[in-house]
PDB file of N, CA and C in Angstrom:
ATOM      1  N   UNK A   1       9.322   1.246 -17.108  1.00  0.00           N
ATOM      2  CA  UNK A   1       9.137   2.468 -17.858  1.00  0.00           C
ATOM      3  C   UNK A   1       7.980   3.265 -17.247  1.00  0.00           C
ATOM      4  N   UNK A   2       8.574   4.242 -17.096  1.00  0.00           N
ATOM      5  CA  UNK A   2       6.659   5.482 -16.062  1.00  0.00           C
ATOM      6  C   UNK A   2       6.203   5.245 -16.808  1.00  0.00           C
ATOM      7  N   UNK A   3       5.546   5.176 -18.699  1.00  0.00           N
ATOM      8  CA  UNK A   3       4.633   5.571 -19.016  1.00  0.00           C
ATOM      9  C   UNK A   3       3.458   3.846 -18.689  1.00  0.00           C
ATOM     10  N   UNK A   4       4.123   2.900 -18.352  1.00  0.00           N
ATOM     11  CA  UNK A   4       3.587   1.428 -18.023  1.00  0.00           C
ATOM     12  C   UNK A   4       2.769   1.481 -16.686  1.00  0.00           C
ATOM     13  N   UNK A   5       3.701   2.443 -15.767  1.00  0.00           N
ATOM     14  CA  UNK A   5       2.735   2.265 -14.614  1.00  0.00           C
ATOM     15  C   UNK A   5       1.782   3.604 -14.280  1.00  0.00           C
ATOM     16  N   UNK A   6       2.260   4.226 -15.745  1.00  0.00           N
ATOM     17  CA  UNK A   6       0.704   6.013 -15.275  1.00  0.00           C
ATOM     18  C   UNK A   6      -0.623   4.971 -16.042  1.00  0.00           C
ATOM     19  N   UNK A   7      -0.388   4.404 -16.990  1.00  0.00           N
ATOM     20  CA  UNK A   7      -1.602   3.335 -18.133  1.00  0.00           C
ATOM     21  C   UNK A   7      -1.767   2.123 -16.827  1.00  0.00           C
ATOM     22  N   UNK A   8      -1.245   1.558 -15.899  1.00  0.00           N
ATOM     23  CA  UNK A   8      -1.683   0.930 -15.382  1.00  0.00           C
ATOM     24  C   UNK A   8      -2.816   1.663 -13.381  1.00  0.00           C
ATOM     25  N   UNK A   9      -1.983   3.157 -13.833  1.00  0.00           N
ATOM     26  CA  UNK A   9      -2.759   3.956 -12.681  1.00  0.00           C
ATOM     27  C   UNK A   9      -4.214   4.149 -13.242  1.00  0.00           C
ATOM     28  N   UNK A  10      -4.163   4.684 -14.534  1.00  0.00           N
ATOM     29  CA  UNK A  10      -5.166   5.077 -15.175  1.00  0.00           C
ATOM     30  C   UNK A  10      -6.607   4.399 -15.588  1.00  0.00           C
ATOM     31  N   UNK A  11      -6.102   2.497 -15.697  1.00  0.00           N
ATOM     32  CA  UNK A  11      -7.032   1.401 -15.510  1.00  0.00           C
ATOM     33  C   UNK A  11      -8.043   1.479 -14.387  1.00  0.00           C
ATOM     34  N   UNK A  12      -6.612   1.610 -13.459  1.00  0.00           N
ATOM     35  CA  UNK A  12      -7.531   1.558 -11.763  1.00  0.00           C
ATOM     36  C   UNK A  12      -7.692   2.018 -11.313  1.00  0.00           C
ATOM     37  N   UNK A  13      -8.335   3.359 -11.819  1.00  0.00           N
ATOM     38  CA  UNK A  13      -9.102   5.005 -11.463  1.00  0.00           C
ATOM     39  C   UNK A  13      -9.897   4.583 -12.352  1.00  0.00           C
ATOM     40  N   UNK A  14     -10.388   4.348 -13.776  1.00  0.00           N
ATOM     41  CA  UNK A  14     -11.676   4.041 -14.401  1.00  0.00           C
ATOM     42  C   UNK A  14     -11.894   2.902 -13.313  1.00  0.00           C
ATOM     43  N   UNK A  15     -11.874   2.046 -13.233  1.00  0.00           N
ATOM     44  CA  UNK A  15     -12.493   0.479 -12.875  1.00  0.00           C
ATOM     45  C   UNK A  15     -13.059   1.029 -11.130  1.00  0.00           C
ATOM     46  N   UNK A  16     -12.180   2.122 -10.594  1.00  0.00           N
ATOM     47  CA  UNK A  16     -12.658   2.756  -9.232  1.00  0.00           C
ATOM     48  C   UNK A  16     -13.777   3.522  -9.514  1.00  0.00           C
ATOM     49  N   UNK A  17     -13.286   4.499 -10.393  1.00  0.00           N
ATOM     50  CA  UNK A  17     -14.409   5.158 -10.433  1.00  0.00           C
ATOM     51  C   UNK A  17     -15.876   4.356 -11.138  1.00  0.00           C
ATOM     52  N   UNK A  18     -15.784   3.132 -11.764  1.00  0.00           N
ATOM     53  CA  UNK A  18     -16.919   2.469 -12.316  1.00  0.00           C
ATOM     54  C   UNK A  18     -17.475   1.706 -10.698  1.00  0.00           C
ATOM     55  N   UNK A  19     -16.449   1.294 -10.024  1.00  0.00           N
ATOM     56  CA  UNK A  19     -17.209   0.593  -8.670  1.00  0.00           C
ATOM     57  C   UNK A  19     -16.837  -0.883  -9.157  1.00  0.00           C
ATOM     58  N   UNK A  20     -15.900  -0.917  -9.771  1.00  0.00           N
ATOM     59  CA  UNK A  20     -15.082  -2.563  -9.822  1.00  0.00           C
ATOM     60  C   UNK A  20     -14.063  -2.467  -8.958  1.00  0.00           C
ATOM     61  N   UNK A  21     -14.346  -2.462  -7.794  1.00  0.00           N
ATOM     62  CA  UNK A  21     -13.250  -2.650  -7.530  1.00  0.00           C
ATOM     63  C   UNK A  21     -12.169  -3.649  -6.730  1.00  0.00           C
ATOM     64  N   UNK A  22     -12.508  -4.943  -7.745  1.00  0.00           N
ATOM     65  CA  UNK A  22     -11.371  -5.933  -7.205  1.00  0.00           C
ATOM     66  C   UNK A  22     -10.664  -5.865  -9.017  1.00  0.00           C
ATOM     67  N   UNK A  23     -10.661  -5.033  -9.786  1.00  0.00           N
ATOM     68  CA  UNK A  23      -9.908  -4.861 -10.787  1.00  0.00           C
ATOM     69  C   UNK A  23      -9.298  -3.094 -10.716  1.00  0.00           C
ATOM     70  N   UNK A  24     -10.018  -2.437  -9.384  1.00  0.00           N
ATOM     71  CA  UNK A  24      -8.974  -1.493  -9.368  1.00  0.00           C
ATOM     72  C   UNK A  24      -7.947  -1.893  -8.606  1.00  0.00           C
ATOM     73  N   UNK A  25      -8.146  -2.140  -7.276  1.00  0.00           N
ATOM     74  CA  UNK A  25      -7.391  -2.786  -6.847  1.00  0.00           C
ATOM     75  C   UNK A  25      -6.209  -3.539  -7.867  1.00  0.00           C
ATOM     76  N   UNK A  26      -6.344  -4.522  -8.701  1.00  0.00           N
ATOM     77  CA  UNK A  26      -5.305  -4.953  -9.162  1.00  0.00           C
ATOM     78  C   UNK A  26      -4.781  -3.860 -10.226  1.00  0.00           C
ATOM     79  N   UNK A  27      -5.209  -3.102 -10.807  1.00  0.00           N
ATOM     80  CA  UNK A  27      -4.577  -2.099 -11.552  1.00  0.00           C
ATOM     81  C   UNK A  27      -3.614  -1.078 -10.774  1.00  0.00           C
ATOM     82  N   UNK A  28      -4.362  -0.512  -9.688  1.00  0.00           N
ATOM     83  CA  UNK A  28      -3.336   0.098  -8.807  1.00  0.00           C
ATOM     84  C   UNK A  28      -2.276  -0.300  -8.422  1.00  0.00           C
ATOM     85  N   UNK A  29      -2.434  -2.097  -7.524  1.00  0.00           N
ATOM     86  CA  UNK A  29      -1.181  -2.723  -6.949  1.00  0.00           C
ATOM     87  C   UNK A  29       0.042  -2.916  -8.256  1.00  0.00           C
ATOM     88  N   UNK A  30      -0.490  -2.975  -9.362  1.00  0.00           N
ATOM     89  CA  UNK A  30       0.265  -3.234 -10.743  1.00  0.00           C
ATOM     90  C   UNK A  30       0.988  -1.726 -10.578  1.00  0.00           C
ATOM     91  N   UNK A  31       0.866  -0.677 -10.771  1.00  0.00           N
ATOM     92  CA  UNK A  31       1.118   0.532 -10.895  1.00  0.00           C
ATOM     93  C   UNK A  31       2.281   0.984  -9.652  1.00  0.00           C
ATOM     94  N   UNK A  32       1.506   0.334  -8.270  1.00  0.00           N
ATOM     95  CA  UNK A  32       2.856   0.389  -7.229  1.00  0.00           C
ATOM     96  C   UNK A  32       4.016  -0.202  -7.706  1.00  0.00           C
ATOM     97  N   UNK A  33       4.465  -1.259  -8.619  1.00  0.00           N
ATOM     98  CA  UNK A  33       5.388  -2.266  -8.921  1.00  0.00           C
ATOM     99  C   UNK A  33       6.569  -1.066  -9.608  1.00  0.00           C
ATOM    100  N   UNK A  34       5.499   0.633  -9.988  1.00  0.00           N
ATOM    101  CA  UNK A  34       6.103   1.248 -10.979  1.00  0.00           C
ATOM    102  C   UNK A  34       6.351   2.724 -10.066  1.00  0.00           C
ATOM    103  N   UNK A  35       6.622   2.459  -8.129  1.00  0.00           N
ATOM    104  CA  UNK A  35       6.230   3.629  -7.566  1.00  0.00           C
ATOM    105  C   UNK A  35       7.575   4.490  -7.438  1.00  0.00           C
ATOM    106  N   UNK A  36       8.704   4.034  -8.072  1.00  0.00           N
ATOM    107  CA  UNK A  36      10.159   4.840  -8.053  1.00  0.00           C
ATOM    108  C   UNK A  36      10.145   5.843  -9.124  1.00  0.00           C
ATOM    109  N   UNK A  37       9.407   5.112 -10.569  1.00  0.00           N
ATOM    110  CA  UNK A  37       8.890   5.908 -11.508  1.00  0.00           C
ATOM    111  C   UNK A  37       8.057   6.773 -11.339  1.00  0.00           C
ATOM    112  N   UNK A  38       6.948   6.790 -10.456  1.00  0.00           N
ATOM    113  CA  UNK A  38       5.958   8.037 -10.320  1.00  0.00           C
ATOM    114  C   UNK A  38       7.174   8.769  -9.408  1.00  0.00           C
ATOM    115  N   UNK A  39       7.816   8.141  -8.224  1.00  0.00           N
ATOM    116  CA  UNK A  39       8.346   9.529  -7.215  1.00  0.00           C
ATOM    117  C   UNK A  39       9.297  10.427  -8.238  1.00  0.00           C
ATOM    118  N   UNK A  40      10.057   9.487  -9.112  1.00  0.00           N
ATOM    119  CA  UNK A  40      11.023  10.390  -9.639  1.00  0.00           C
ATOM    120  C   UNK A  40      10.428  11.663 -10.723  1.00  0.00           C
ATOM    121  N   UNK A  41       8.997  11.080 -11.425  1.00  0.00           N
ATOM    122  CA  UNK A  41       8.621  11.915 -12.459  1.00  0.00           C
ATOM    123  C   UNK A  41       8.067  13.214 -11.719  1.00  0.00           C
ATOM    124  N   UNK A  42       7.298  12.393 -10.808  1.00  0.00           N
ATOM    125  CA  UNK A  42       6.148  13.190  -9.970  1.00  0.00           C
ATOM    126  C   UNK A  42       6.131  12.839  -8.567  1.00  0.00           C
ATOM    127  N   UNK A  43       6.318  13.643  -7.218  1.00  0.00           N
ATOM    128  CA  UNK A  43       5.978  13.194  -5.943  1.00  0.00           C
ATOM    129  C   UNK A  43       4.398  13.037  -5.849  1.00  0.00           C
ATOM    130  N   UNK A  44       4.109  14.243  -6.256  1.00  0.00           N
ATOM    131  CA  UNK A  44       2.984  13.927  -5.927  1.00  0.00           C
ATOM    132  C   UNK A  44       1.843  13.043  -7.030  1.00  0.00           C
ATOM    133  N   UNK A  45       2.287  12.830  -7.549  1.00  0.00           N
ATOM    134  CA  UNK A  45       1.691  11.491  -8.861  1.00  0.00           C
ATOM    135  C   UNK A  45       1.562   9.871  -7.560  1.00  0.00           C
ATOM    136  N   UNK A  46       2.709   9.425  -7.180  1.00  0.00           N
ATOM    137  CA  UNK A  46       2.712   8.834  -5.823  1.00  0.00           C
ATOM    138  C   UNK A  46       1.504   8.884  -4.804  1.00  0.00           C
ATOM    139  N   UNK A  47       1.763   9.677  -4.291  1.00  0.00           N
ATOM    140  CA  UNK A  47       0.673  10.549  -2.805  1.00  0.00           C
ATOM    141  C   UNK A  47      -0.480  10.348  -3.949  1.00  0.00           C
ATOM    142  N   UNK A  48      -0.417  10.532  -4.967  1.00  0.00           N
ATOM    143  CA  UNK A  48      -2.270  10.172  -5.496  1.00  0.00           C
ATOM    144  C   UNK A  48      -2.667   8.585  -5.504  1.00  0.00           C
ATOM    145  N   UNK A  49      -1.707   8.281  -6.108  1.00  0.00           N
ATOM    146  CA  UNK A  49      -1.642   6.457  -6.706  1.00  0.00           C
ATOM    147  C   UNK A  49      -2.182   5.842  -4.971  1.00  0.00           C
ATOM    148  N   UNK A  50      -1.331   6.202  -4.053  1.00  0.00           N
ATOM    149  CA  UNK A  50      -1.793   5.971  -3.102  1.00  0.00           C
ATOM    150  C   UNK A  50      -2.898   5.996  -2.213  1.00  0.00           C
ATOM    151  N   UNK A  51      -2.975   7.232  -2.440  1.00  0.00           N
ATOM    152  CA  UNK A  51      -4.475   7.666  -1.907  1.00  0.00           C
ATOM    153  C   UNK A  51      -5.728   7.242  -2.360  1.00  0.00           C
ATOM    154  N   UNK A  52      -5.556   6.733  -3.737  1.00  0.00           N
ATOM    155  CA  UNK A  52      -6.937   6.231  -4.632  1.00  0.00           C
ATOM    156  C   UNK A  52      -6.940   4.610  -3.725  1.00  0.00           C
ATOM    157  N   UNK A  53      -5.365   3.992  -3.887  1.00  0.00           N
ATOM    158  CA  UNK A  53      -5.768   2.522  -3.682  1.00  0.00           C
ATOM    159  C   UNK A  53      -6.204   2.622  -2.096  1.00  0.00           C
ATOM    160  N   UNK A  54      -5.799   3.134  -1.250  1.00  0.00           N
ATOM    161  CA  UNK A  54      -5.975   3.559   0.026  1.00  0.00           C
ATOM    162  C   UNK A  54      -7.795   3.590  -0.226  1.00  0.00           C
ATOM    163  N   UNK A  55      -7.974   4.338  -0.750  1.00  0.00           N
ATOM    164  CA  UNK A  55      -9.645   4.243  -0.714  1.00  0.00           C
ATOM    165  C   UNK A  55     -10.447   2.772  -1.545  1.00  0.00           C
ATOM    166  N   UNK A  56      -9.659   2.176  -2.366  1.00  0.00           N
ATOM    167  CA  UNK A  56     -10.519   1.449  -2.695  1.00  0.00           C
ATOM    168  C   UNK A  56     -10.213  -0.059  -1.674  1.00  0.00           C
ATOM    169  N   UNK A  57      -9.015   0.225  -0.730  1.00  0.00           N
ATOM    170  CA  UNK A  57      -9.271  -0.660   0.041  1.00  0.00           C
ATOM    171  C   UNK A  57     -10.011  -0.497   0.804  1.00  0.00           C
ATOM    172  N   UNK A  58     -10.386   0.617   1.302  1.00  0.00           N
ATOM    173  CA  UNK A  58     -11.595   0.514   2.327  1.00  0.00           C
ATOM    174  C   UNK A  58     -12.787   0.733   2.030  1.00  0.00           C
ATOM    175  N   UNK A  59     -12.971   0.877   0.928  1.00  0.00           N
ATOM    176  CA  UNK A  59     -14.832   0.628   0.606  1.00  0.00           C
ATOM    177  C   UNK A  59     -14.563  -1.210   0.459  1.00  0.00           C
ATOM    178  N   UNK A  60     -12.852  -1.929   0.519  1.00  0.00           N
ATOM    179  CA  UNK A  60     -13.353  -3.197  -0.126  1.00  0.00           C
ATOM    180  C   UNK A  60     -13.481  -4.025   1.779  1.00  0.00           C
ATOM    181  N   UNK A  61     -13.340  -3.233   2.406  1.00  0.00           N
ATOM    182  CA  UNK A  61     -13.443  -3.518   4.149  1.00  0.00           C
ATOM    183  C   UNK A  61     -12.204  -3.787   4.453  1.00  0.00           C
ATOM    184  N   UNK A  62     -10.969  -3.311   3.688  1.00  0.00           N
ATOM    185  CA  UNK A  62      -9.566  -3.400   4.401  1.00  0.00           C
ATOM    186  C   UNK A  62      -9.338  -1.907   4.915  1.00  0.00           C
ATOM    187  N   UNK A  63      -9.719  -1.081   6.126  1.00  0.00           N
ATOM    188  CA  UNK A  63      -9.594   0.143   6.651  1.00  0.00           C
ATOM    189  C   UNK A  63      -8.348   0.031   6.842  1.00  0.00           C
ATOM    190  N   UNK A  64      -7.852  -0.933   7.464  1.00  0.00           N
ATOM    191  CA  UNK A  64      -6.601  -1.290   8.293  1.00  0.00           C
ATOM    192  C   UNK A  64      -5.765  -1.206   7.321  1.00  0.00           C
ATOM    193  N   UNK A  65      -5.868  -1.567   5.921  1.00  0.00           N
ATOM    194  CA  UNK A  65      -4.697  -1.801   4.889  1.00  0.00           C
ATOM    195  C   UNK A  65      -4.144  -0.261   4.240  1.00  0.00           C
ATOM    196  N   UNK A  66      -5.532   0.621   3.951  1.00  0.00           N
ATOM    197  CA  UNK A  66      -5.689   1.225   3.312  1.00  0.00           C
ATOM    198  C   UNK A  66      -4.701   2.509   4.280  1.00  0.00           C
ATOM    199  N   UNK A  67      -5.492   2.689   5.479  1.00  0.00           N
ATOM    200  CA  UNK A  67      -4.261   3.609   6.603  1.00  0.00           C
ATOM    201  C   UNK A  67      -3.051   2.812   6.897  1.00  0.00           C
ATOM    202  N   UNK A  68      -2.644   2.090   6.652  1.00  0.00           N
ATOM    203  CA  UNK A  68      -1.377   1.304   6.996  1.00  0.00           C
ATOM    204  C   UNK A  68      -0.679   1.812   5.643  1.00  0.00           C
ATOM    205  N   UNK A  69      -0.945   2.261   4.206  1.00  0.00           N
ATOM    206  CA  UNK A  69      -0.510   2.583   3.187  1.00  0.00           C
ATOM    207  C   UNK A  69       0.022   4.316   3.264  1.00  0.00           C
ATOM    208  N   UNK A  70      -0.808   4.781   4.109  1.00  0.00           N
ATOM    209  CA  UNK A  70      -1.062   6.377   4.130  1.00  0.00           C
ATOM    210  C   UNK A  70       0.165   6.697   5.293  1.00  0.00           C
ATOM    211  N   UNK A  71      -0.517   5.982   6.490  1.00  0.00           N
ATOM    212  CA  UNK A  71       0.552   6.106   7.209  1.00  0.00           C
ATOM    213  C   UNK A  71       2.280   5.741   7.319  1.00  0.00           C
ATOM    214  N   UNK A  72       2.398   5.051   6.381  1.00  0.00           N
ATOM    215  CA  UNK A  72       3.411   4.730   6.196  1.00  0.00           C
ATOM    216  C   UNK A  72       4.052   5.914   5.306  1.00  0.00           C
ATOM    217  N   UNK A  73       3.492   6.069   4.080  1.00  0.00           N
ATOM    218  CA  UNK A  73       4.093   7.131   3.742  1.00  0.00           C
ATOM    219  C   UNK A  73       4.243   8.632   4.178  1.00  0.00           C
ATOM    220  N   UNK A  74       3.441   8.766   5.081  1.00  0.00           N
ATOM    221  CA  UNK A  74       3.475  10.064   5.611  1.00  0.00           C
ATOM    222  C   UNK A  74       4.517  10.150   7.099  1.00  0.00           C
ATOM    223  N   UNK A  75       5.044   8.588   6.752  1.00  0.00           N
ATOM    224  CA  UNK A  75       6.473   8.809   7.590  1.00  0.00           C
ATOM    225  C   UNK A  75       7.994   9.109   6.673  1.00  0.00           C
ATOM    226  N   UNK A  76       7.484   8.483   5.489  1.00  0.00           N
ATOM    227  CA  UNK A  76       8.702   8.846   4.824  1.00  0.00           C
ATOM    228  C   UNK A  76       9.020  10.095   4.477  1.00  0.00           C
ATOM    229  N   UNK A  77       8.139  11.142   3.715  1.00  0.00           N
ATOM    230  CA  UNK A  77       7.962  12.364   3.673  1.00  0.00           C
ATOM    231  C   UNK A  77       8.176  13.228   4.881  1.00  0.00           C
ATOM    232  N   UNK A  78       8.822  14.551   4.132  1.00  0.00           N
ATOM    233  CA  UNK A  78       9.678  15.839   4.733  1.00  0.00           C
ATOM    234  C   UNK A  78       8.009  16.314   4.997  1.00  0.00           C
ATOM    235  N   UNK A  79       8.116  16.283   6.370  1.00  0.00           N
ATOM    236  CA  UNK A  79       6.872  16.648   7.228  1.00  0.00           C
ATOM    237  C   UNK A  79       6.423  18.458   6.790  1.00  0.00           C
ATOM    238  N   UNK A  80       8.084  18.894   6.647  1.00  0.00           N
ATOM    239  CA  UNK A  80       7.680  20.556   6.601  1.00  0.00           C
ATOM    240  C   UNK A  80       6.946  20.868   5.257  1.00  0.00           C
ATOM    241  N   UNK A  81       6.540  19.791   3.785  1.00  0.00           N
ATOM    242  CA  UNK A  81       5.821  19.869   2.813  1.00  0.00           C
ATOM    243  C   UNK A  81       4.339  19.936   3.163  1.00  0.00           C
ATOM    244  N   UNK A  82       4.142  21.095   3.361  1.00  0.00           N
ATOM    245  CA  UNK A  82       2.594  20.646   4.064  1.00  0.00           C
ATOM    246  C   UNK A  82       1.634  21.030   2.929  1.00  0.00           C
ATOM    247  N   UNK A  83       1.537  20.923   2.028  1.00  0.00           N
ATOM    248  CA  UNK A  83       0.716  20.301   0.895  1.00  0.00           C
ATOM    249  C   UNK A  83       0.549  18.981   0.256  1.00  0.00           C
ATOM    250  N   UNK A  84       2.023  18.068   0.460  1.00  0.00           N
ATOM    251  CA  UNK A  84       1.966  16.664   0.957  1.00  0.00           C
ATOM    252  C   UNK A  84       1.183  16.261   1.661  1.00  0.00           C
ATOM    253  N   UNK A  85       1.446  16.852   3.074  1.00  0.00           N
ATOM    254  CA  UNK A  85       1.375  16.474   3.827  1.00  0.00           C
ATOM    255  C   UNK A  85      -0.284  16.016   4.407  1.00  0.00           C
ATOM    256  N   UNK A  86      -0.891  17.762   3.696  1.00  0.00           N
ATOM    257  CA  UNK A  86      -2.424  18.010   4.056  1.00  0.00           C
ATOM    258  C   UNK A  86      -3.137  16.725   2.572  1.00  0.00           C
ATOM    259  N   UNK A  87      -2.672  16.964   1.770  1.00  0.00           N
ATOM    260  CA  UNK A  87      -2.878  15.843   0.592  1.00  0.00           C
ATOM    261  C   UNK A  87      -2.971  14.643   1.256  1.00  0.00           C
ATOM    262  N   UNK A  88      -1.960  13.996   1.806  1.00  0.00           N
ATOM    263  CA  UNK A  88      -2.673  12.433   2.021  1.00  0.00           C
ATOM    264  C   UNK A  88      -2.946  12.448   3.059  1.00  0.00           C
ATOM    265  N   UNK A  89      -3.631  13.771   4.572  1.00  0.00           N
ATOM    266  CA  UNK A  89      -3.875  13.378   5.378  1.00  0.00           C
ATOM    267  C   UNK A  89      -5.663  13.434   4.680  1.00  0.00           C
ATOM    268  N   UNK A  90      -5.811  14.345   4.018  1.00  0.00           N
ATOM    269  CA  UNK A  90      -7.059  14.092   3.456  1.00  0.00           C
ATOM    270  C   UNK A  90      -7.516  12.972   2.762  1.00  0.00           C
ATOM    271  N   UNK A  91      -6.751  12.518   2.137  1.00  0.00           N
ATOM    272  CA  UNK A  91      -6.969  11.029   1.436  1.00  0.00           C
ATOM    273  C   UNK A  91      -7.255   9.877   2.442  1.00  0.00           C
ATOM    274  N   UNK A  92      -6.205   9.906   3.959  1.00  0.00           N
ATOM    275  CA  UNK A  92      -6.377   9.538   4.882  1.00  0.00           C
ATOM    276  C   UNK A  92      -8.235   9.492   5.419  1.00  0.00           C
ATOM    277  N   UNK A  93      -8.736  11.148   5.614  1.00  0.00           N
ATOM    278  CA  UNK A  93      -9.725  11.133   6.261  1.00  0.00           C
ATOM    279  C   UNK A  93     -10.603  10.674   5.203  1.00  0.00           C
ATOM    280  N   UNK A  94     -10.610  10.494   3.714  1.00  0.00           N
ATOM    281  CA  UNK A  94     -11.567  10.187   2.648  1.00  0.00           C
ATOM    282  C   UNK A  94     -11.746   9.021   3.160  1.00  0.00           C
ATOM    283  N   UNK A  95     -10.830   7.703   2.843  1.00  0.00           N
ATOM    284  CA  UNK A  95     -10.510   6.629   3.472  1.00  0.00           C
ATOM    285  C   UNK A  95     -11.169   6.005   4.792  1.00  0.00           C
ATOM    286  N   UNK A  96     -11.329   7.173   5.965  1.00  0.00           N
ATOM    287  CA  UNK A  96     -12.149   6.387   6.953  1.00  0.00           C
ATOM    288  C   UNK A  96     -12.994   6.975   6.537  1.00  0.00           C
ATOM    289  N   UNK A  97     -13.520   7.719   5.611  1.00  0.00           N
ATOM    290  CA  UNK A  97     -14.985   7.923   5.579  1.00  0.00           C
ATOM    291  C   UNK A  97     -15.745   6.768   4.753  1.00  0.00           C
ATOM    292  N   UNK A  98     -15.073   6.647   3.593  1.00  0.00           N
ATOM    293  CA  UNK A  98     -15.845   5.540   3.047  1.00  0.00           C
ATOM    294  C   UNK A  98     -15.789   3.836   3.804  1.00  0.00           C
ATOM    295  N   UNK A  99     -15.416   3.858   4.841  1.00  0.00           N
ATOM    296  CA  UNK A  99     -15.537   3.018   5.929  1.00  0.00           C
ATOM    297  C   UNK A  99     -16.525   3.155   6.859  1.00  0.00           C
ATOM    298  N   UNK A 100     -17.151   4.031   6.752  1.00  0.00           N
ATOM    299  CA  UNK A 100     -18.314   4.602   7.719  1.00  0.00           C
ATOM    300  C   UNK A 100     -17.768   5.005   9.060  1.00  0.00           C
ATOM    301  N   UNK A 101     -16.612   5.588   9.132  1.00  0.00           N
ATOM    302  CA  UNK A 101     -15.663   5.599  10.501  1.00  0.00           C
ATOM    303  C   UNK A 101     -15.444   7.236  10.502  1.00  0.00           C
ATOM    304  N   UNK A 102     -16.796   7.449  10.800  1.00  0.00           N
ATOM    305  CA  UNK A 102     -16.907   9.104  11.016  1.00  0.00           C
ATOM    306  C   UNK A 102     -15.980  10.043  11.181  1.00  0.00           C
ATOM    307  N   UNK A 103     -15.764   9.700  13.229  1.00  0.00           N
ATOM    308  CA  UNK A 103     -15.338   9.975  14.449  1.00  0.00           C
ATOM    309  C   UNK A 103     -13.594  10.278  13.390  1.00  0.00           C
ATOM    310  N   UNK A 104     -12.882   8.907  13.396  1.00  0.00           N
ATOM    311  CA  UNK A 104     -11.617   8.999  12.771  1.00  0.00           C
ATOM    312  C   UNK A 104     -11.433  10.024  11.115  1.00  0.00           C
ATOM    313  N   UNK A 105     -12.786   9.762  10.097  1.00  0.00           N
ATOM    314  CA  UNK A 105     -12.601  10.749   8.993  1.00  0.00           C
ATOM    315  C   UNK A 105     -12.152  12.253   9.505  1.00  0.00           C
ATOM    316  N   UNK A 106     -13.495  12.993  10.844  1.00  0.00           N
ATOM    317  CA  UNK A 106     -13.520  14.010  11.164  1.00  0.00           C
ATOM    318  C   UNK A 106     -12.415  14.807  11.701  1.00  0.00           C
ATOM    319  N   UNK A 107     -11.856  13.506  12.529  1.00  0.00           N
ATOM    320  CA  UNK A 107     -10.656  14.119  13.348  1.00  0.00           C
ATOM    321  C   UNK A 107      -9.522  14.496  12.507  1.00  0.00           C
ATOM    322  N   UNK A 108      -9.110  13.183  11.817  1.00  0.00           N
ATOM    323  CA  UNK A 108      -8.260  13.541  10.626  1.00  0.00           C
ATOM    324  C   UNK A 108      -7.958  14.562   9.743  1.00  0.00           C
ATOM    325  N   UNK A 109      -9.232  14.703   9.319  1.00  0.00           N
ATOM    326  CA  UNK A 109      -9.925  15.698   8.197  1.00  0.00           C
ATOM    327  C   UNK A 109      -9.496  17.400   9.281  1.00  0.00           C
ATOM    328  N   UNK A 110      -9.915  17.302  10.175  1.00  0.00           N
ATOM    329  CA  UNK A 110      -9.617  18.543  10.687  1.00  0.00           C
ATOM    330  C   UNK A 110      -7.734  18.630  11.676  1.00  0.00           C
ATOM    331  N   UNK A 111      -6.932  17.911  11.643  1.00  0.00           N
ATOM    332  CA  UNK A 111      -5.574  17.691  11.549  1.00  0.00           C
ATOM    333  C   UNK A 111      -4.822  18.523   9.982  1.00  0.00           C
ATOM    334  N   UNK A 112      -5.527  17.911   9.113  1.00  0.00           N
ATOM    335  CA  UNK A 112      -4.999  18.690   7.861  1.00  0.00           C
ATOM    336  C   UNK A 112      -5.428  19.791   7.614  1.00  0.00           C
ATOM    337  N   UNK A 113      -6.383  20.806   8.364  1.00  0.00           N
ATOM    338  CA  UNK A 113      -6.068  22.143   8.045  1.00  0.00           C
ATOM    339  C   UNK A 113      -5.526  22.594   8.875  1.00  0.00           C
TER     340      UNK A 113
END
């Protein structure tokens, strides 16, 4: 049911935004279980869910997991949406930033405009 996995998105955006985050983490991955329900309600409800856990894997030192999430979806997506598109490439460059991975935030970050 969407409204199970927006209450289980919503856990693991407080618990992120508090700086728990090996209980955002599990609130988010809970919420992916529900990611046919966000695409169908909302695309871009998705591209967020993603982008948050994407960041809280890499403040948790999974860089690799967190762009392996981004990039993946920004293969599935109709490239010509470029508000998608600029959306999770920014989430992308958020992502190496809170990794301390400048060089890659910057480049990124300036790809999406």
């Amino acid at each position: 049911h969407p409204i199970v996995g927006k209450r289980y998105y919503e856990l693991g955006k407080y618990y992120s935004e508090t700086q728990q985050l090996d209980s955002a983490e599990f609130y988010f991955q809970k919420a992916m279980r529900f990611k046919n329900d966000f695409e169908k309600v909302n695309d871009m409800a998705l591209n967020v869910l993603l982008g948050d856990l994407s960041v809280v894997l890499s403040l948790k030192g999974r860089l690799k997991d967190g762009i392996k999430l981004l990039d993946d979806r920004l293969e599935t997506i109709n490239s010509t949406n470029h508000t998608v598109t600029n959306l999770l490439l920014r989430y992308k460059a958020y992502t190496y930033f809170c990794a301390h991975d400048f060089e890659n935030a910057k480049n990124t970050y300036d790809s999406s405009l």
